[in-house]
N, C-alpha and C. Protein backbone atom coordinates (compact mmCIF):
# COMPACT_ATOMS: atom_id res chain seq x y z
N UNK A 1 15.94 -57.86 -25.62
CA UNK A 1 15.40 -56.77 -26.41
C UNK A 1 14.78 -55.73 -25.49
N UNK A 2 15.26 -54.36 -26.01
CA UNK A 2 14.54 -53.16 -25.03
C UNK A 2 13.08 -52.86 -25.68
N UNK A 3 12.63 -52.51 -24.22
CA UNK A 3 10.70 -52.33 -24.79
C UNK A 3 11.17 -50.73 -24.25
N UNK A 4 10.38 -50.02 -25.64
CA UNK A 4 10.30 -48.41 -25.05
C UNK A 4 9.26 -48.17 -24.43
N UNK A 5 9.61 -47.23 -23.39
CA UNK A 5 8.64 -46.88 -22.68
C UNK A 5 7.04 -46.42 -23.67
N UNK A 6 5.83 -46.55 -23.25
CA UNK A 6 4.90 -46.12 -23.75
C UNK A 6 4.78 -44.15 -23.33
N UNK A 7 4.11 -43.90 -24.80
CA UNK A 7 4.17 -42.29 -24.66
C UNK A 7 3.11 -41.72 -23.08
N UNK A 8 2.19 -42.64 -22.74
CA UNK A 8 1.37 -41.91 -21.75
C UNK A 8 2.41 -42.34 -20.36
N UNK A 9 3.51 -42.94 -20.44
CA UNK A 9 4.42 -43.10 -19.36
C UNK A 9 5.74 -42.46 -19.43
N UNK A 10 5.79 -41.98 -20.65
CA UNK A 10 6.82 -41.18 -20.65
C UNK A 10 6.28 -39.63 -20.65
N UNK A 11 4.69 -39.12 -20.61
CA UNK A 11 4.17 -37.89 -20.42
C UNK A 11 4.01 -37.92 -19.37
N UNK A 12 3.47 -39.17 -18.45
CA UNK A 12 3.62 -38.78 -17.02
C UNK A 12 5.32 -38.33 -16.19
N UNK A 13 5.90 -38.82 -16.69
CA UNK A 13 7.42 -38.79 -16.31
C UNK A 13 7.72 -36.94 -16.68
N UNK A 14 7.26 -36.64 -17.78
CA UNK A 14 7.55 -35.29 -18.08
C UNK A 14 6.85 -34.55 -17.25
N UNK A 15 5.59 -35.05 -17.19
CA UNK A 15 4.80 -33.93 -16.11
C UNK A 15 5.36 -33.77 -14.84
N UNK A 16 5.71 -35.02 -14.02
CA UNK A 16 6.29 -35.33 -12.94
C UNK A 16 7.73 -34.49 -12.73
N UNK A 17 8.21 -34.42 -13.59
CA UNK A 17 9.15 -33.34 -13.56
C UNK A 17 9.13 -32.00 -13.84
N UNK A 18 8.23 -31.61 -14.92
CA UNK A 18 8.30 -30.34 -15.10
C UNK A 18 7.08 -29.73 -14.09
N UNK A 19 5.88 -30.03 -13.65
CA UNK A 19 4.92 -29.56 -12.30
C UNK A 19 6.25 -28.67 -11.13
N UNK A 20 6.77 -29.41 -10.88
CA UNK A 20 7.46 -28.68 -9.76
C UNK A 20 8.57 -27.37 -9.79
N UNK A 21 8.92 -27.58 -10.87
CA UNK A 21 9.76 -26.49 -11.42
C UNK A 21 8.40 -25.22 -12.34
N UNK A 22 7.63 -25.52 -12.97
CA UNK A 22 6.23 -24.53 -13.22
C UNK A 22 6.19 -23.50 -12.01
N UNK A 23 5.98 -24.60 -11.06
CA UNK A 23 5.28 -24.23 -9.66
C UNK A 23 6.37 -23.31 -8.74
N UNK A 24 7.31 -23.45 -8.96
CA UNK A 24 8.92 -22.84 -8.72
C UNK A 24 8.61 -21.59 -9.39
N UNK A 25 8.90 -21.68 -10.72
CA UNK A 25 8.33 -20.41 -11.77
C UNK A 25 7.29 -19.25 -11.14
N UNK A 26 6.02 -19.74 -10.93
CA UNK A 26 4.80 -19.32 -10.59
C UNK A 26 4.82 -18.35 -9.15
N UNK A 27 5.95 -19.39 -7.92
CA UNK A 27 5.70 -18.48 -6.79
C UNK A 27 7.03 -17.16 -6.75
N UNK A 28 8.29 -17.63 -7.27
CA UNK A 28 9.04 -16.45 -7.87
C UNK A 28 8.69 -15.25 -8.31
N UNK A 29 7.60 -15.26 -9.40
CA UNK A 29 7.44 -14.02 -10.07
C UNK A 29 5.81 -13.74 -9.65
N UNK A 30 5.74 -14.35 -8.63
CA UNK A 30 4.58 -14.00 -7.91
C UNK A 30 4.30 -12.52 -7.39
N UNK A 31 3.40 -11.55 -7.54
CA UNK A 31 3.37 -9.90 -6.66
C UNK A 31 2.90 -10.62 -5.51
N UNK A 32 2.24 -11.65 -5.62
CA UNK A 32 1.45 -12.26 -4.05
C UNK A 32 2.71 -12.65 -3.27
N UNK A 33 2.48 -12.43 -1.59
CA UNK A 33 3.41 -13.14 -0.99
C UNK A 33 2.99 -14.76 -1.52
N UNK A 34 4.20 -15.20 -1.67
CA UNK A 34 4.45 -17.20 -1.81
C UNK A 34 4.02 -17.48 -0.57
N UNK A 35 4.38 -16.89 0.82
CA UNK A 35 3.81 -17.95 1.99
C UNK A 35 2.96 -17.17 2.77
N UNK A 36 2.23 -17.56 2.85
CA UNK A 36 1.04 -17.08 3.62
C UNK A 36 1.53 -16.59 5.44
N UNK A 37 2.45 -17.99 5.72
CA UNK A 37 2.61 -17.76 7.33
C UNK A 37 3.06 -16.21 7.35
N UNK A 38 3.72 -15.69 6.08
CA UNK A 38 4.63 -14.53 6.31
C UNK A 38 3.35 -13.37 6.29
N UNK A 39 2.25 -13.79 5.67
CA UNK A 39 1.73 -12.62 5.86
C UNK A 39 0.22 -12.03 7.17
N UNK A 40 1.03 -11.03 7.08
CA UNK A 40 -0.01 -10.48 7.98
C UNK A 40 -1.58 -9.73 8.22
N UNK A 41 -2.64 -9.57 8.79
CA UNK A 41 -3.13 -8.73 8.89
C UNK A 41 -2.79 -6.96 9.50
N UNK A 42 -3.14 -6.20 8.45
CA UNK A 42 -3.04 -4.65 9.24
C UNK A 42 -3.99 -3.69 9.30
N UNK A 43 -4.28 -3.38 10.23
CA UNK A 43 -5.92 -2.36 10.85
C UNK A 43 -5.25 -1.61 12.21
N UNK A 44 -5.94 -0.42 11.50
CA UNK A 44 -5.96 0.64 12.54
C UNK A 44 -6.58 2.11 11.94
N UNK A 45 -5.92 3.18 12.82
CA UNK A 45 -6.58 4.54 12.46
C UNK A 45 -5.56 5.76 12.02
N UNK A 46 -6.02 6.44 11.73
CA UNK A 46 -4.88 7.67 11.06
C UNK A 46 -5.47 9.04 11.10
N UNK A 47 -4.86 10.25 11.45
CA UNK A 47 -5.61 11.42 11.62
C UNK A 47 -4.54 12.49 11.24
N UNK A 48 -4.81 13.42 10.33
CA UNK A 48 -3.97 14.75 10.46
C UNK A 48 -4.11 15.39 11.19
N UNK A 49 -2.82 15.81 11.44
CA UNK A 49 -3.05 16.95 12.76
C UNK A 49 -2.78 18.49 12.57
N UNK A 50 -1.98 18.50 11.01
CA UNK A 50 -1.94 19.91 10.64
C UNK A 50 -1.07 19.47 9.53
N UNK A 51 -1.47 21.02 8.71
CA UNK A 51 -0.64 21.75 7.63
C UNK A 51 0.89 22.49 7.51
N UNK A 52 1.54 21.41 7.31
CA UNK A 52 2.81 21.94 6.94
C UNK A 52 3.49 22.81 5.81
N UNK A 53 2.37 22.79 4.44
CA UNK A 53 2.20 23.72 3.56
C UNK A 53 1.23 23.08 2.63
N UNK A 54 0.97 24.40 1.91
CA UNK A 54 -0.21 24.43 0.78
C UNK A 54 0.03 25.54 -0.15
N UNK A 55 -0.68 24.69 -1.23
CA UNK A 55 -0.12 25.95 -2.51
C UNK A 55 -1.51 25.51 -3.60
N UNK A 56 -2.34 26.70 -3.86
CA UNK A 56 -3.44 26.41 -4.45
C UNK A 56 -3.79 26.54 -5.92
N UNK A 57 -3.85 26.34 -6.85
CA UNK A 57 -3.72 26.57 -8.48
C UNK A 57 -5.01 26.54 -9.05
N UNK A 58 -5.33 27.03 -9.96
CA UNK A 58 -6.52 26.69 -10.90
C UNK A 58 -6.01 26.18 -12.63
N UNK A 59 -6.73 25.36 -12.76
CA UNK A 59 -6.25 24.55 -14.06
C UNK A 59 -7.69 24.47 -14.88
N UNK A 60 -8.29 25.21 -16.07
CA UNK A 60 -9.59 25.21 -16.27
C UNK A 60 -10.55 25.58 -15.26
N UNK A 61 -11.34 24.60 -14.87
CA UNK A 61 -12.06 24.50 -13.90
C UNK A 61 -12.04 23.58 -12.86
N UNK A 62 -10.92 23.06 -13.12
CA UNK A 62 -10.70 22.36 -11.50
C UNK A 62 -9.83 23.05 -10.57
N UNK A 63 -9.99 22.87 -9.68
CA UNK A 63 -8.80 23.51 -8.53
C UNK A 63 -7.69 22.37 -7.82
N UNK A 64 -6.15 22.50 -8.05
CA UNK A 64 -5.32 21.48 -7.55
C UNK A 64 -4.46 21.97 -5.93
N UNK A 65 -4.47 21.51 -5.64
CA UNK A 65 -4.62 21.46 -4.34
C UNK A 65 -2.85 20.49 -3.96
N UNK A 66 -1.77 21.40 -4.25
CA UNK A 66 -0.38 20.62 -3.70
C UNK A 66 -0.10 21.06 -2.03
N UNK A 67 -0.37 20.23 -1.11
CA UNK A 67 -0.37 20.04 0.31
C UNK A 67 0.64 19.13 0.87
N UNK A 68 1.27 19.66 2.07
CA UNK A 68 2.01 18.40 2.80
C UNK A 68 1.05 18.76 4.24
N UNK A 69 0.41 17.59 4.89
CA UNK A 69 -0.06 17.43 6.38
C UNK A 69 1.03 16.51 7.08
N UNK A 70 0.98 16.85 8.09
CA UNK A 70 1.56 15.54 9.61
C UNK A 70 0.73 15.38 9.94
N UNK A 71 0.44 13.99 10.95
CA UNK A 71 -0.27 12.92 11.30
C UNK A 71 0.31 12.18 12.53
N UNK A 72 -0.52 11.02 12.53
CA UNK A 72 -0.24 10.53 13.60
C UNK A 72 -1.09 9.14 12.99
N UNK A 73 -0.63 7.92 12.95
CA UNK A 73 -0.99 6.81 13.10
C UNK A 73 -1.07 5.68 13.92
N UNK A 74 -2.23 4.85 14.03
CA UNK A 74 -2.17 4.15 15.22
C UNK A 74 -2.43 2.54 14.57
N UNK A 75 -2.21 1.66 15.47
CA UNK A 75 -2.96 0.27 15.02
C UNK A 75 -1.41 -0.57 14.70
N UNK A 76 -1.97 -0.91 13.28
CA UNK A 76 -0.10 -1.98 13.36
C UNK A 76 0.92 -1.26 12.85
N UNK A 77 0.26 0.01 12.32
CA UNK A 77 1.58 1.22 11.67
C UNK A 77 1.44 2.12 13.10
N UNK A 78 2.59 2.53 13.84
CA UNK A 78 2.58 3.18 15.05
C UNK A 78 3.34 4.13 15.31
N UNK A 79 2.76 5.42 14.97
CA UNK A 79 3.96 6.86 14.97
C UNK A 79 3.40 7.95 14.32
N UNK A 80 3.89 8.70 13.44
CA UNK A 80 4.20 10.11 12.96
C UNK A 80 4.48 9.85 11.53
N UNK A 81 3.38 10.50 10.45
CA UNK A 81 3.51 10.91 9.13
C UNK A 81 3.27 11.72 8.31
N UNK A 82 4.09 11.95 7.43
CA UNK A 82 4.01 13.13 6.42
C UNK A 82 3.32 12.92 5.35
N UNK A 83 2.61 13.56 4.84
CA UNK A 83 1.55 12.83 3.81
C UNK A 83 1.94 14.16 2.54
N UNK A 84 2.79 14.05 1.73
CA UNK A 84 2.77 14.83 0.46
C UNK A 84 1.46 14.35 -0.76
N UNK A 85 1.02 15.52 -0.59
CA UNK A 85 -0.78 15.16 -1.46
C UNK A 85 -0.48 15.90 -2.63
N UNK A 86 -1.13 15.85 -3.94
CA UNK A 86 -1.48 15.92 -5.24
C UNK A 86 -2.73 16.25 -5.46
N UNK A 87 -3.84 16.85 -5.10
CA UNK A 87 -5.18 16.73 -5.04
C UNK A 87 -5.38 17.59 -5.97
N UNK A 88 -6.67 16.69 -7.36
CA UNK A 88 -7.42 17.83 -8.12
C UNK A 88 -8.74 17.72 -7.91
N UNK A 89 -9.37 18.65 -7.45
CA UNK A 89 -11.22 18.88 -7.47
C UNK A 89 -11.65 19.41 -8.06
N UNK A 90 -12.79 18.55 -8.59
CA UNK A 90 -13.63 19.13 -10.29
C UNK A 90 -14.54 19.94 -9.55
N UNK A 91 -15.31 20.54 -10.25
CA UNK A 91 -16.60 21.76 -10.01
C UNK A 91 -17.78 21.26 -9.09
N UNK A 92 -18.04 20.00 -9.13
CA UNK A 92 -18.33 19.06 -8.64
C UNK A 92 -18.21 19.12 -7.06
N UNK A 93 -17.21 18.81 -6.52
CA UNK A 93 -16.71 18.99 -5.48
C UNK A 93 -15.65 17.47 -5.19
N UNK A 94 -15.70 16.53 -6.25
CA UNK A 94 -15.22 15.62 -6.57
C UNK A 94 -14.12 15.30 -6.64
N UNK A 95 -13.21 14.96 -5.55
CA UNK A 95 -11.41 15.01 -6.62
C UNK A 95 -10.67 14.07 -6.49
N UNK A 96 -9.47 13.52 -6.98
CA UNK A 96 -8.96 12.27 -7.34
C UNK A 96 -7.17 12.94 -6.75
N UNK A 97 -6.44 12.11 -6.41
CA UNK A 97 -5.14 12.54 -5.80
C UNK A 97 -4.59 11.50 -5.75
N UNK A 98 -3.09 11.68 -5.83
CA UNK A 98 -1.92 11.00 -5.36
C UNK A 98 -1.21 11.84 -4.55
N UNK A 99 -0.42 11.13 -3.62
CA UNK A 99 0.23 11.11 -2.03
C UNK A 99 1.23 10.27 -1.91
N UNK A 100 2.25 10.91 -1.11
CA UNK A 100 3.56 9.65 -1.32
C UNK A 100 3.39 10.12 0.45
N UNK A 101 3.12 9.18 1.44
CA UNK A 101 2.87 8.98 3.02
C UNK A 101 4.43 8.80 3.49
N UNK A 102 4.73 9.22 4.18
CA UNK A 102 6.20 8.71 5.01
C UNK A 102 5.77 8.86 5.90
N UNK A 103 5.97 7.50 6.29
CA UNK A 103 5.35 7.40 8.06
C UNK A 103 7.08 6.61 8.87
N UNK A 104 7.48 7.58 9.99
CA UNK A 104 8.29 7.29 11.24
C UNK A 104 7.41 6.19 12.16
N UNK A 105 7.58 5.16 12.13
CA UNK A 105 6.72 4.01 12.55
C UNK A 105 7.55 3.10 13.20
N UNK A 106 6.97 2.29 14.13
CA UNK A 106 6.69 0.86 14.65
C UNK A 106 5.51 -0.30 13.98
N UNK A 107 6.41 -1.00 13.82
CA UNK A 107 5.81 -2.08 13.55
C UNK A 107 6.30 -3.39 13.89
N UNK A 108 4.88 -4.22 14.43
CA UNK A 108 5.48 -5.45 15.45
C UNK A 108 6.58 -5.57 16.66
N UNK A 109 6.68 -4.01 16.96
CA UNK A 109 7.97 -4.27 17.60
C UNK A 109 9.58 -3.41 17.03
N UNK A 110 9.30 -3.39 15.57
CA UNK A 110 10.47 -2.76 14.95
C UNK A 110 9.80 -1.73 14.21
N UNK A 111 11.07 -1.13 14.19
CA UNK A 111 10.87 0.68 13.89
C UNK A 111 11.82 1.13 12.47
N UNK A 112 11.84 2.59 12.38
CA UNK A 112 11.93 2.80 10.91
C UNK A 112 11.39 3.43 10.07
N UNK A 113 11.28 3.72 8.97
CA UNK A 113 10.54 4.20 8.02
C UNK A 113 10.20 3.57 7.01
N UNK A 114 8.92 3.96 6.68
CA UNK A 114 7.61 3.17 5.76
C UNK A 114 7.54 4.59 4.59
N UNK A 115 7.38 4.12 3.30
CA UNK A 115 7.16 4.82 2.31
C UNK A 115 6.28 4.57 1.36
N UNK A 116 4.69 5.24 1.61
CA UNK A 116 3.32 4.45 0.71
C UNK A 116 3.57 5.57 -0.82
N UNK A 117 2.65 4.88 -1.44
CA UNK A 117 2.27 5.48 -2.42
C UNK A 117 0.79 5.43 -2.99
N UNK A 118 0.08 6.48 -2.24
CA UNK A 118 -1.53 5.95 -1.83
C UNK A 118 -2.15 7.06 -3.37
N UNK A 119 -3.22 6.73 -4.03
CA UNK A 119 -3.79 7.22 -4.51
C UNK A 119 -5.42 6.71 -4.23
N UNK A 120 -5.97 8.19 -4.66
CA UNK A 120 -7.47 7.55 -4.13
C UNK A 120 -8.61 8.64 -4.50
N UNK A 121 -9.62 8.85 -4.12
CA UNK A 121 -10.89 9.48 -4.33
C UNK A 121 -11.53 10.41 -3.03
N UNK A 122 -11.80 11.43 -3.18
CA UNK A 122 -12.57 12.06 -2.10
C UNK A 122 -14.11 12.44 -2.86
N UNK A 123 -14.89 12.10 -2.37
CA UNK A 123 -16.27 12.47 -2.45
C UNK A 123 -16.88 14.00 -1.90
N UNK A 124 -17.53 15.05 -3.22
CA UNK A 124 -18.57 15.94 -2.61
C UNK A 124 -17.20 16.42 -1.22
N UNK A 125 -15.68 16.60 -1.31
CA UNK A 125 -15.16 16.66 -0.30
C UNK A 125 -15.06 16.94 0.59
N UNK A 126 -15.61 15.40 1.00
CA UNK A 126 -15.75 14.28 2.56
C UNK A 126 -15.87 13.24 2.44
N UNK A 127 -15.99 12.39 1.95
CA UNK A 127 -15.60 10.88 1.88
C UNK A 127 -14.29 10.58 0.90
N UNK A 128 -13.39 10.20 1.72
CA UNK A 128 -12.02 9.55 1.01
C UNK A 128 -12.28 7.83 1.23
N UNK A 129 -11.49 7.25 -0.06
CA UNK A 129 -11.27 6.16 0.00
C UNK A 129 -9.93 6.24 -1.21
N UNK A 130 -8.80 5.64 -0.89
CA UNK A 130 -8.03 5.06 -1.65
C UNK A 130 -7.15 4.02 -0.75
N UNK A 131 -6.25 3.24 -1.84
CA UNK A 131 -5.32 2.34 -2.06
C UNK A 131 -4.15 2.86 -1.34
N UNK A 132 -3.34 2.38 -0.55
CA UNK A 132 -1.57 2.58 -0.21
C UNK A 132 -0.66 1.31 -0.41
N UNK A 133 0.04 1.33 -1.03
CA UNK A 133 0.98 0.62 -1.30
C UNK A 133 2.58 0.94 -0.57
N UNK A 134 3.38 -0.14 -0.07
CA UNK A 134 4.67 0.29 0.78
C UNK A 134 5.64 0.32 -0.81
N UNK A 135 6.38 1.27 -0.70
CA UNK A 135 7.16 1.36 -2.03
C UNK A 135 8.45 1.55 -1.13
N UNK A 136 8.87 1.23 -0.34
CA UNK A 136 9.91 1.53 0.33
C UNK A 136 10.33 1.84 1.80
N UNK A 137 11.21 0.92 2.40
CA UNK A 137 11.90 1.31 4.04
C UNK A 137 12.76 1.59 4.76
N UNK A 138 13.24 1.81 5.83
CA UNK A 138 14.47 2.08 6.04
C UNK A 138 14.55 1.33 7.26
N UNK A 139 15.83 0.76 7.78
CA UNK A 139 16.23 0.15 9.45
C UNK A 139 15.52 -1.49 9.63
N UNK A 140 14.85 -1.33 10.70
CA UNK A 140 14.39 -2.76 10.64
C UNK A 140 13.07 -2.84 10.07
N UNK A 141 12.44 -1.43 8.99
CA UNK A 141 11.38 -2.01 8.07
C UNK A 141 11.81 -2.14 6.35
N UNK A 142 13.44 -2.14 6.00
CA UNK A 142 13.97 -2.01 5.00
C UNK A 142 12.93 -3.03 4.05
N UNK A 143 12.43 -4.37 4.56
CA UNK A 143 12.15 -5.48 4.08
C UNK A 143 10.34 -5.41 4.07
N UNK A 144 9.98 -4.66 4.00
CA UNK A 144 8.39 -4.61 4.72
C UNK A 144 7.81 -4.24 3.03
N UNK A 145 6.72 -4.69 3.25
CA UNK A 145 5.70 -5.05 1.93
C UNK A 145 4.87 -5.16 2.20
N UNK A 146 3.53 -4.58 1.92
CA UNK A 146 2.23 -4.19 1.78
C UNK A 146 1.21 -3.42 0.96
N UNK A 147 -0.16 -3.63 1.00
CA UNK A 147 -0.99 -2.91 0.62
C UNK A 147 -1.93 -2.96 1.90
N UNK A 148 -2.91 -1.86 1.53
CA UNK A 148 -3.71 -1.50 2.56
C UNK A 148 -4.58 -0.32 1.62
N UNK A 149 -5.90 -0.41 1.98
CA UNK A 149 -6.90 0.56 1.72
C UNK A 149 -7.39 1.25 3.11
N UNK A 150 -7.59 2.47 2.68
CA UNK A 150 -7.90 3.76 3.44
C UNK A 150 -9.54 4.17 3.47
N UNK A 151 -10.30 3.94 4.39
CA UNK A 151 -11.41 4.94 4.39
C UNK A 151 -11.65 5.72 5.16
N UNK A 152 -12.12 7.03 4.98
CA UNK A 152 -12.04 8.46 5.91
C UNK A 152 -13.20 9.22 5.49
N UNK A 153 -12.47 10.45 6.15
CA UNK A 153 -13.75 11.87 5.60
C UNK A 153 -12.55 12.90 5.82
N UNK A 154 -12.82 14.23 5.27
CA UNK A 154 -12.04 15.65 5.42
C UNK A 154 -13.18 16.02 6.66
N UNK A 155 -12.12 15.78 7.76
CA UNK A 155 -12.99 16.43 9.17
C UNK A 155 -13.15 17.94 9.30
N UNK A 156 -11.67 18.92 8.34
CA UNK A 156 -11.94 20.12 8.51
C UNK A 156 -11.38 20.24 6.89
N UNK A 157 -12.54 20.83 6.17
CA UNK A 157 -11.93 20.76 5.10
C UNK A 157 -11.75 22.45 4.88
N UNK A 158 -11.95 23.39 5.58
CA UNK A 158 -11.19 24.43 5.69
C UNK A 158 -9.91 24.14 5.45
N UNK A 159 -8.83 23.01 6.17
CA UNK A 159 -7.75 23.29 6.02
C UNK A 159 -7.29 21.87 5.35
N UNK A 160 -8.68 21.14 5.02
CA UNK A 160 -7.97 19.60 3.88
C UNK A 160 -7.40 18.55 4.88
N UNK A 161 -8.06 18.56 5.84
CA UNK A 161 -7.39 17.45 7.26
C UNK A 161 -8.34 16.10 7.03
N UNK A 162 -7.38 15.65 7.19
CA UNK A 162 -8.12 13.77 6.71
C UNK A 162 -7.80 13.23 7.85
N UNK A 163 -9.18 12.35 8.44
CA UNK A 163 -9.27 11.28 8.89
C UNK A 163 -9.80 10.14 9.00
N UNK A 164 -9.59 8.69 9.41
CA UNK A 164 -10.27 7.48 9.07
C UNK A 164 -9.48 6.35 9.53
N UNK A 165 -9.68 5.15 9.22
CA UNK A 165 -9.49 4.01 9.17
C UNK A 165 -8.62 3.13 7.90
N UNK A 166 -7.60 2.25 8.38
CA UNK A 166 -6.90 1.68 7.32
C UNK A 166 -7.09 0.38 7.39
N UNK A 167 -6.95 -0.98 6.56
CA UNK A 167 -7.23 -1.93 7.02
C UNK A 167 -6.45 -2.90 5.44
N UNK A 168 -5.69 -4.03 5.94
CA UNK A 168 -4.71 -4.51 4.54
C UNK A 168 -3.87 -5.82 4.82
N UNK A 169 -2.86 -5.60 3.94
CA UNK A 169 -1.80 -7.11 4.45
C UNK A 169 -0.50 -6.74 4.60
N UNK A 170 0.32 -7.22 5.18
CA UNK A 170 1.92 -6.89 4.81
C UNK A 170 2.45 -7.90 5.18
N UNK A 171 3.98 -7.88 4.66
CA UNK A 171 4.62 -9.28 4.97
C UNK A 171 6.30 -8.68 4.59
N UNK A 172 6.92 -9.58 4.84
CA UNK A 172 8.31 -9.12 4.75
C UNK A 172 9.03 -9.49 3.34
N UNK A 173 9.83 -8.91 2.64
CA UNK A 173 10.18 -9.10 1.07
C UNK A 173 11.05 -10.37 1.04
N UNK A 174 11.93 -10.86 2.47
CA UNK A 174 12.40 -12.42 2.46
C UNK A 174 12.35 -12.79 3.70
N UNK A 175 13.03 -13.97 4.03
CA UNK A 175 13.13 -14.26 5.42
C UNK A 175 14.21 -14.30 6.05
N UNK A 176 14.12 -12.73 6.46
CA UNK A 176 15.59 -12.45 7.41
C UNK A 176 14.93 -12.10 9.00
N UNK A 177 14.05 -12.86 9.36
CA UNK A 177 13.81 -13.10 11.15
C UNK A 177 13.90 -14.46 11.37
């Protein structure tokens, strides 16, 4: 005669199987990198070096501010970038912006192009702080993934020139090294 299994041995049996496939689930549709070894620390510095154009508007009482600067970055991003800005400043002196960064870079060794999508805050404008996100690469950074936060100041805000410090994670989108 067959003895059926008992239900708390046939729930362990289910758990035992379905845990690992959950956990399968979980690191897939993960935004976090799944492995840590892959990811990195990134710190360094960033400075404009000039105005490639500007075009100034008034909207109510704020003033928007559509700018492209070049740059120069240093640390684990290493090269030359274009920073297309969005900037609106309230009466205040307060203003909030989005920026799509293309930076001609080195990284670790490999080179290419990096494509952020930074939005962020300038203070009383001179204190910046925002977010960059990699939305895109080209060559041997096709695969590159990151975030990173930005803190700075407008060193000449005659002409809207940002500089500061970056500091974040990145890691590669699979494992093709």
């Amino acid at each position: 005669m067959k003895t059926q299994p008992s239900s708390s041995r046939t729930r362990n049996r289910t758990l035992k199987a379905t845990l690992p496939l959950v956990l399968l689930v979980i690191l897939a549709t993960s935004t976090v990198p799944a492995f840590a070894a892959k990811t990195f620390s990134a710190s360094g510095s960033f400075k404009d070096t000039e105005v490639l154009y500007s075009s100034v508007t008034l909207s109510g009482s704020n003033v928007i501010f559509d700018q492209t600067n070049a740059g120069i970055i240093k640390g684990t991003f290493s090269g030359q970038y274009v920073a297309y800005v969005h900037l609106t400043v309230d009466p205040t002196g307060d203003a909030v912006y989005q920026a799509l960064d293309v930076c001609t870079c080195t990284v670790g060794g490999k080179s290419g192009t990096l494509y952020f999508y930074e939005q962020g805050t300038i203070t009383k404008f001179v204190l910046l702080s925002s977010t960059a996100t990699i939305v895109g690469g080209t060559d041997q950074l096709a695969k590159l993934q990151g975030n990173i936060a930005l803190q700075g100041i407008v060193y000449d805000p005659l002409l809207g020139l940002t500089m500061g410090t970056y500091a974040g994670q990145i890691w590669r989108g699979s494992s093709d090294d």
